[in-house]
Protein backbone atom coordinates (compact mmCIF):
# COMPACT_ATOMS: atom_id res chain seq x y z
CA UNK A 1 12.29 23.91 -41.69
CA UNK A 2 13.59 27.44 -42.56
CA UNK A 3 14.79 29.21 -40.04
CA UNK A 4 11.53 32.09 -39.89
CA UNK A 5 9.41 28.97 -39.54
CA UNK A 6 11.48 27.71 -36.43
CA UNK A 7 11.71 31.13 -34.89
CA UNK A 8 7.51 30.89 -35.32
CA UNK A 9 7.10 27.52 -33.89
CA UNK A 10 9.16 28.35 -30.91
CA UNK A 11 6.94 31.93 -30.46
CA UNK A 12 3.62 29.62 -31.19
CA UNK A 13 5.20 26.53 -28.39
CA UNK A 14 6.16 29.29 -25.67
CA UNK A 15 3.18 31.50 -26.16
CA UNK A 16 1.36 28.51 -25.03
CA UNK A 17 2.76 27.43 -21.99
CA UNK A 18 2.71 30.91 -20.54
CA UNK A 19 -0.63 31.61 -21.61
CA UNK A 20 -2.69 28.91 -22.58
CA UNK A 21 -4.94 30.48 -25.22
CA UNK A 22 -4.49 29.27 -29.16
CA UNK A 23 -2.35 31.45 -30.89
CA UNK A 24 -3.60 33.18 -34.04
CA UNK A 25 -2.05 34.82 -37.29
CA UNK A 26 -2.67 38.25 -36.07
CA UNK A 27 -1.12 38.08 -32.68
CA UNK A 28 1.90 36.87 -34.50
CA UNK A 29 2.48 39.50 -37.36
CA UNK A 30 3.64 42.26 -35.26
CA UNK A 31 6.41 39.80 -33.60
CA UNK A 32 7.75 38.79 -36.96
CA UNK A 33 7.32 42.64 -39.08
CA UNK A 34 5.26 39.88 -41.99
CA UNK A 35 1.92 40.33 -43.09
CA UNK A 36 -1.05 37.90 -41.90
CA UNK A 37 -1.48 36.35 -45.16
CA UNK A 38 2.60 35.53 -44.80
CA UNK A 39 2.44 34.45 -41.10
CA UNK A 40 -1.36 32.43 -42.32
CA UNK A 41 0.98 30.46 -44.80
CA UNK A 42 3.92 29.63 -42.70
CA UNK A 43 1.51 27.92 -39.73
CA UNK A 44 -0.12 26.39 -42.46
CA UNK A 45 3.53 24.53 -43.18
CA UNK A 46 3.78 23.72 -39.33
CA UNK A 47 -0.12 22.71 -39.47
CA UNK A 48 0.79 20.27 -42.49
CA UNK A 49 4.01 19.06 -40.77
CA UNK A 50 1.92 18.05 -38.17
CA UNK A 51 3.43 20.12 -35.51
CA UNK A 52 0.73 22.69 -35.05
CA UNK A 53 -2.81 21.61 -34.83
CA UNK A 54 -6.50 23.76 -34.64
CA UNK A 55 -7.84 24.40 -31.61
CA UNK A 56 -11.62 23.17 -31.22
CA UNK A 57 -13.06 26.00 -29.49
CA UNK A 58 -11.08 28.64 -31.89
CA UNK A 59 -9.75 29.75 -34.65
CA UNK A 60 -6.29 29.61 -33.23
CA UNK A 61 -3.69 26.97 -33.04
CA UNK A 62 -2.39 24.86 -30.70
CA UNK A 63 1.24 22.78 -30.01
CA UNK A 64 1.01 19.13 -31.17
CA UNK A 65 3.00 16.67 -29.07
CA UNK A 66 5.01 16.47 -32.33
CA UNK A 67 5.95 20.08 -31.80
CA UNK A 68 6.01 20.41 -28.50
CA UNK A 69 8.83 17.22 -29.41
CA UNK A 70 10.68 18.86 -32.34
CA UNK A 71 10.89 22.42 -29.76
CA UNK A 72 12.35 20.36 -27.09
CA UNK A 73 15.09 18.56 -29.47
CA UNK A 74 15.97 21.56 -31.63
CA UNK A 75 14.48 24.97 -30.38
CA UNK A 76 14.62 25.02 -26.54
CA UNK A 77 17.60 25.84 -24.22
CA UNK A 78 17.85 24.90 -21.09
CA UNK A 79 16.70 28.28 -18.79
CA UNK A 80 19.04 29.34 -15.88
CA UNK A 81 18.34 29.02 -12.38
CA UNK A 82 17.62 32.04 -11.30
CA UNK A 83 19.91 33.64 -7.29
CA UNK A 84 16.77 32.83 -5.82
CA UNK A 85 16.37 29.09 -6.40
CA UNK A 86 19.99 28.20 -6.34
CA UNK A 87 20.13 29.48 -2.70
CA UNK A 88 16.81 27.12 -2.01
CA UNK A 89 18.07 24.16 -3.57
CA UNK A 90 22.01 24.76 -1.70
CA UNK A 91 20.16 24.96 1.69
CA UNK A 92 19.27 21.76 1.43
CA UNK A 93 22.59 20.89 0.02
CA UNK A 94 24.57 22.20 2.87
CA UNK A 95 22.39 20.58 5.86
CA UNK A 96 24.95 18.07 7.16
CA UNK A 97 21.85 16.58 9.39
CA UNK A 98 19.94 15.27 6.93
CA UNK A 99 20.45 11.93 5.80
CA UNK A 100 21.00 11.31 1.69
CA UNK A 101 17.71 10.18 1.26
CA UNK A 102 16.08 12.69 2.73
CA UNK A 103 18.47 15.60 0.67
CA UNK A 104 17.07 13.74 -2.30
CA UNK A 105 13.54 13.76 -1.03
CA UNK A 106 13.73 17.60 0.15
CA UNK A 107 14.95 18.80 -2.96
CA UNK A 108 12.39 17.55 -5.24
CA UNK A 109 9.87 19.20 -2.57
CA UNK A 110 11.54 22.12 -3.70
CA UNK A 111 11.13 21.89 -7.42
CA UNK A 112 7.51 20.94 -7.08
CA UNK A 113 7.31 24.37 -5.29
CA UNK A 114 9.28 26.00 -7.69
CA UNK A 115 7.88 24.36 -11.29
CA UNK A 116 4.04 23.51 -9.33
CA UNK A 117 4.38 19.90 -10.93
CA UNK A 118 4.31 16.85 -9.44
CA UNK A 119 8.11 15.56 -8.35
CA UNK A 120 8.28 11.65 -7.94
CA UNK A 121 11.49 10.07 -6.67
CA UNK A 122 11.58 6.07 -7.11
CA UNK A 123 14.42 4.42 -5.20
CA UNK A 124 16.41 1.32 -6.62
CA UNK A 125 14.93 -1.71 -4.16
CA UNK A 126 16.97 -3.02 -2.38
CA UNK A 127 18.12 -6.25 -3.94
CA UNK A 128 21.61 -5.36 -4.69
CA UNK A 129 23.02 -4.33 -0.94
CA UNK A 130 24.28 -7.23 1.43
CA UNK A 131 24.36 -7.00 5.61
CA UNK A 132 27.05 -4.42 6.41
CA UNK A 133 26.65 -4.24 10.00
CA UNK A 134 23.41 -4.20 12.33
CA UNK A 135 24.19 -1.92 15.37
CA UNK A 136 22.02 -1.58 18.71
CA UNK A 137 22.09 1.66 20.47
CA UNK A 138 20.70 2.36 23.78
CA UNK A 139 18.98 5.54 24.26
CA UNK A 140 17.06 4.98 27.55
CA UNK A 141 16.41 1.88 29.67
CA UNK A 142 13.43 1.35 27.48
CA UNK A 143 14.27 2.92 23.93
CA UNK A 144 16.82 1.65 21.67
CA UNK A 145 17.76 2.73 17.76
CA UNK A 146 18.38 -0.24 15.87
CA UNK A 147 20.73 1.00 12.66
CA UNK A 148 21.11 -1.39 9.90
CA UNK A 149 24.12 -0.45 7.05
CA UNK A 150 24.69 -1.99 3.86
CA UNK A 151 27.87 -2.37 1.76
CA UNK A 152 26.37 0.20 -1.15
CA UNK A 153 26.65 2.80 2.18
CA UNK A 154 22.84 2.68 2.56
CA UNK A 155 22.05 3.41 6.54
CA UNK A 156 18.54 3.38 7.70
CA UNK A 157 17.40 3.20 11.28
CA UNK A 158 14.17 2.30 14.00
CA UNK A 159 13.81 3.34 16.97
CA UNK A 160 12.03 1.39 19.52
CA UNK A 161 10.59 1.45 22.46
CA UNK A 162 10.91 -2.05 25.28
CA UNK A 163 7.87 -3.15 27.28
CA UNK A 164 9.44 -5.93 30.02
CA UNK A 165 9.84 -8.51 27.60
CA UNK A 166 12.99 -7.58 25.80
CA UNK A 167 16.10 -6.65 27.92
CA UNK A 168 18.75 -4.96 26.32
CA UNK A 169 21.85 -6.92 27.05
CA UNK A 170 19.89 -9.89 25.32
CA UNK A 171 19.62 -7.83 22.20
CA UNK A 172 22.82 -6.53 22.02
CA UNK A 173 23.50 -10.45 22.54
CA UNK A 174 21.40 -11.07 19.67
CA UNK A 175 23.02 -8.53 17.49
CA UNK A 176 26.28 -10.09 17.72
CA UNK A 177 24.78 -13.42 16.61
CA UNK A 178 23.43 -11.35 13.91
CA UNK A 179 26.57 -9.78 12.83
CA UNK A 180 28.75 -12.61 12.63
CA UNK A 181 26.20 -14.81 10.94
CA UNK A 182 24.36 -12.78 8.22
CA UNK A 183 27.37 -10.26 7.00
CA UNK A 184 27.29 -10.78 3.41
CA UNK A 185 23.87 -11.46 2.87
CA UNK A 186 21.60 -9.56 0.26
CA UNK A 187 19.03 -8.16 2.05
CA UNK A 188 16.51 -9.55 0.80
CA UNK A 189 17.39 -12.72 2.24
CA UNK A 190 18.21 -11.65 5.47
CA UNK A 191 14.59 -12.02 6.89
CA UNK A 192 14.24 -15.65 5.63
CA UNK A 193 17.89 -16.35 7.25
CA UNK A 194 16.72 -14.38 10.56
CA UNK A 195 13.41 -17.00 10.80
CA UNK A 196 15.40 -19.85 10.03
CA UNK A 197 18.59 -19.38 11.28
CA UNK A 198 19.38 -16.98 13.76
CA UNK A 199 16.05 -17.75 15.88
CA UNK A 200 16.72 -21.20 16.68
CA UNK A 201 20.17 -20.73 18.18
CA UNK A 202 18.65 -17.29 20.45
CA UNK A 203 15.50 -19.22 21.29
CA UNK A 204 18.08 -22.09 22.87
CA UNK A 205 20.15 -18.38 24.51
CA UNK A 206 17.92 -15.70 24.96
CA UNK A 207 15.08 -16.24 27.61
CA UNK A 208 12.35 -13.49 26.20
CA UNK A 209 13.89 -14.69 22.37
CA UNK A 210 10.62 -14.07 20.55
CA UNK A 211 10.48 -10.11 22.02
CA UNK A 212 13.76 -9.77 20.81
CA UNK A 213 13.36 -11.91 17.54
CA UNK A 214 10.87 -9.42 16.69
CA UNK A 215 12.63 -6.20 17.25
CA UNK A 216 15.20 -7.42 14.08
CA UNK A 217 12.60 -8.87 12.14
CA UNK A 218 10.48 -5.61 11.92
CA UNK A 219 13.83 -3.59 11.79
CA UNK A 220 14.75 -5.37 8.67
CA UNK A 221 11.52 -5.30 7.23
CA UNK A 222 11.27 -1.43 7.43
CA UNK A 223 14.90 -1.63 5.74
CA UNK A 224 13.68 -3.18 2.82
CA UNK A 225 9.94 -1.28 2.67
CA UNK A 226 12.03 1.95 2.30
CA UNK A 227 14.11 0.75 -0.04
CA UNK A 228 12.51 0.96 -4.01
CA UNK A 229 9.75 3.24 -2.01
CA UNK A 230 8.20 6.24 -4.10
CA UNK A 231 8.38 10.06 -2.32
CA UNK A 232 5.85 12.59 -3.92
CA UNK A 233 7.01 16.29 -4.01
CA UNK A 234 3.64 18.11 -4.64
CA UNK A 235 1.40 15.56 -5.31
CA UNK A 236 -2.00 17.43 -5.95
CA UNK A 237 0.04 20.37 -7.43
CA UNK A 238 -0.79 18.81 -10.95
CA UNK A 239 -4.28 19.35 -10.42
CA UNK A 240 -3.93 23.42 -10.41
CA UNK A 241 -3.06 23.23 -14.11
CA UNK A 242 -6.36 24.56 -16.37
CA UNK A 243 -6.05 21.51 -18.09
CA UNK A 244 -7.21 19.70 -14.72
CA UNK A 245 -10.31 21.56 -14.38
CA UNK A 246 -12.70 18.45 -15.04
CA UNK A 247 -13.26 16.27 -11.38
CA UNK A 248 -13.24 13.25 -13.75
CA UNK A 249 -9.80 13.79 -15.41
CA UNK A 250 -8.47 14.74 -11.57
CA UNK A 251 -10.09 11.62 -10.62
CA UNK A 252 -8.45 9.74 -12.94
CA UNK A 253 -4.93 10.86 -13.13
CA UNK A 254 -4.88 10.65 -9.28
CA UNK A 255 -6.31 7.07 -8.94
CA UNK A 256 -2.71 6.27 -11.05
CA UNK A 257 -0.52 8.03 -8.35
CA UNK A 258 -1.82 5.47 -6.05
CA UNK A 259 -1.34 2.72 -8.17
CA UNK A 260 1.73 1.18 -8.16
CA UNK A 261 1.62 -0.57 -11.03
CA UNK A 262 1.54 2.67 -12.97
CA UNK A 263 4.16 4.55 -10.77
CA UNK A 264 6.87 1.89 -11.71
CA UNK A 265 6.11 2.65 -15.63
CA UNK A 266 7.67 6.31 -14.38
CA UNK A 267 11.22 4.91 -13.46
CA UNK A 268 13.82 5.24 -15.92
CA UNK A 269 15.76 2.40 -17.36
CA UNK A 270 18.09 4.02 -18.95
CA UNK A 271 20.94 4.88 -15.98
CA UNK A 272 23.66 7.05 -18.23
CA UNK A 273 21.40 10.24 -16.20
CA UNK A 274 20.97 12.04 -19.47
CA UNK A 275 17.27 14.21 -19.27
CA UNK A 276 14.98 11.79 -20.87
CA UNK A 277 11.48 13.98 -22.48
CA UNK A 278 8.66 11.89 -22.67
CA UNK A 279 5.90 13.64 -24.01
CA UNK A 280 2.33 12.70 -24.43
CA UNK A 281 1.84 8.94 -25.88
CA UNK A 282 5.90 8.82 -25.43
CA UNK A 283 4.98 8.02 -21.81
CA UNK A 284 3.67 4.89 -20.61
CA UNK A 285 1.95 6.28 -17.66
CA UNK A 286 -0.45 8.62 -18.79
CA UNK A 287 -1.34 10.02 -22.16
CA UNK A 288 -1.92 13.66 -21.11
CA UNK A 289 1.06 14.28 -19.42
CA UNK A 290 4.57 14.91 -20.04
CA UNK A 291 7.50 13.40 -18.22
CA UNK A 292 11.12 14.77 -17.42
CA UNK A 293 13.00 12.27 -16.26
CA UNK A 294 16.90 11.88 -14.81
CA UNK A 295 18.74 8.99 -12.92
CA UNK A 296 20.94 9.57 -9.85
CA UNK A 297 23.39 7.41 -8.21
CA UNK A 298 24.53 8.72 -4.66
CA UNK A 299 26.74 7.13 -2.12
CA UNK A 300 25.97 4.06 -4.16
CA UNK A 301 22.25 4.66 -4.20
CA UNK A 302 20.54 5.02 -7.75
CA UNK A 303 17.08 5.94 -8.24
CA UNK A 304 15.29 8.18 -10.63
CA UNK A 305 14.13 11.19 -10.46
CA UNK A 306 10.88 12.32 -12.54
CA UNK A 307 8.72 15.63 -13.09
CA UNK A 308 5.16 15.19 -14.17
CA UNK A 309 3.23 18.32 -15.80
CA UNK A 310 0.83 18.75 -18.33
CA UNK A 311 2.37 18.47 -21.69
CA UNK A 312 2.12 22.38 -22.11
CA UNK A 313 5.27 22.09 -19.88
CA UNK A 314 7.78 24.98 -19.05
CA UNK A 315 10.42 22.42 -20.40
CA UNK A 316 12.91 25.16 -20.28
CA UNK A 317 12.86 25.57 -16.88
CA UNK A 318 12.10 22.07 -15.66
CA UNK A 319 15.39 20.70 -17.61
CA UNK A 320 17.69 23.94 -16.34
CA UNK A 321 16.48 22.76 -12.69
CA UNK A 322 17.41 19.13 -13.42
CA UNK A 323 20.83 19.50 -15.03
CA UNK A 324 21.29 22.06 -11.66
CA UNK A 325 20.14 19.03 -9.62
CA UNK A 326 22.16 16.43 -11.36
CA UNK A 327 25.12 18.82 -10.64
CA UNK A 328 24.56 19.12 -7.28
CA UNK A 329 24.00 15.27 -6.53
CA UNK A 330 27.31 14.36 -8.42
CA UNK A 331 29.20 17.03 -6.30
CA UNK A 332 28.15 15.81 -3.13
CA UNK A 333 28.80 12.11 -4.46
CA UNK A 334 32.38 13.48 -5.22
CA UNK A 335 32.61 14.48 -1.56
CA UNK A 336 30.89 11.56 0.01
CA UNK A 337 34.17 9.42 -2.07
CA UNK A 338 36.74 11.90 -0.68
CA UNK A 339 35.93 11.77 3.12
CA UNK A 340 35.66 8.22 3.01
């Protein structure tokens, strides 16, 4: 295309999102100093390119997912954060209490409030760590914080709370046994090794074994729950868009975020953490949406990282806050390597 029918696309694509009425000939002459008949031609090229396309309930047209594509791969720029949302996103950054995880977590909280899409985080499972080191720590005579590590620096803890049963010198007993036996095992196996290996010898050691058995079964098995687990930013913020006003469409598109079947179609393949744009049919969870998508790797954790929207998407503004993100994660990655 020339370049006045780029510059109209790009008017006709943007005009859109912010206001989401069909655009029309008139609206557009006094942007581009032509006459209607002129600007009337020229959408009729982007109408026959197939990236415009008539609106049903006017004479006005409408964005195709063709050119909503073609404006994302050659007409859009990626729009600067703005003072205000750097210093949102850097709080979170800079809170040395929060675990990883939940800096990951937080910040796509953030962009949900920010963008009013729906964030999704999908964590790797947890298939690829081994046993690192289970460690028992005593908080009270009858609470303990049971802290299991993994070699791809992945630390997730439970706390718990003894009844008479379990004493804590046996577990800490038990957590040796633990340690010198299952170091080195993938994680996934660790709960079949626990049942069939570790709770013979304690049930021969341990005189309340099966209290105690129990507090590293369930520890492990909230380890590995956690792991490949899906955190919504904004959830229902989806639903505020105009093009959610029918309960039946809401219905529908909601029934998926509780599927899991159709959550997992969200995570991205692809780990090089370029922006992936996946508009429309591009997607394979849901036709009417679009789908930004980056991978992250932190502290060897990898994930991805998706915003869901309608497909009249500031994409602008939802890349600029990604490529800030991805930024951001890779520095503190870079720190995480240095201090260790």
């Amino acid at each position: 295309m020339d370049e006045r029918q780029n510059r109209l696309l790009k008017a006709i694509v943007e005009s859109y999102i912010k206001t989401v009425k069909p655009i029309g000939s008139k609206s557009l002459c006094k942007k581009f100093n032509c006459s209607s008949a002129t600007i009337r031609n020229e959408m009729a090229v982007l109408e026959n390119l197939g990236l415009i396309e008539k609106n049903h309930i006017s004479s006005g047209r409408i964005p195709s997912e063709a050119g909503y594509k073609y404006y994302v791969e050659h007409l859009m720029k990626p729009k600067e954060l703005t003072g205000e949302d750097v210093l949102k996103l850097q709080t979170i950054f800079k809170n040395n209490e929060l675990e990883l995880s939940d800096t990951i977590n937080k910040t796509v909280e953030i962009i949900s409030e920010l963008t009013h899409y729906t964030s999704i985080v999908l964590g790797k499972s947890s298939n690829e760590n081994t046993l690192k080191q289970v460690n028992i720590i005593p908080i009270s005579d009858h609470k303990i914080v049971a802290v299991v590590c993994t070699d791809k620096g992945i630390v997730e803890n439970k706390q718990f709370m003894l009844d008479n049963e379990a004493e804590i010198n046996e577990i800490v007993k038990t957590c040796d046994i633990v340690n010198k036996m299952l170091v080195g095992t993938p994680i996934n196996d660790v709960a079949r090794r626990l049942e069939f290996e570790i709770k013979p010898i304690i049930s021969r050691q341990i005189k309340q074994y099966e209290a105690v058995y129990n507090i590293f079964a369930d520890a492990f098995n909230d380890f590995i729950n956690k792991r490949g687990n899906v955190h919504f930013g904004g959830k229902t913020m989806i639903f505020d868009e105009p093009e959610y006003n029918d309960a039946n469409e809401i219905k529908r598109l909601a029934s998926k975020f509780e599927n899991q079947d159709f959550i997992k179609k969200i995570e991205e393949e692809d780990s090089s953490g370029d922006i992936k744009v996946y508009i429309g049919e591009e997607n394979e969870f849901d036709p009417n949406v679009t789908i930004i998508k980056s991978t992250y790797k932190l502290n060897g954790e990898e994930g991805t990282i998706a915003i869901v929207g309608p497909k009249r998407m500031e994409y602008d503004r939802v890349v600029g806050l990604l490529s800030y993100l991805q930024k951001a994660l890779n520095d503190v990655d870079k720190k995480g390597d240095e201090n260790e």
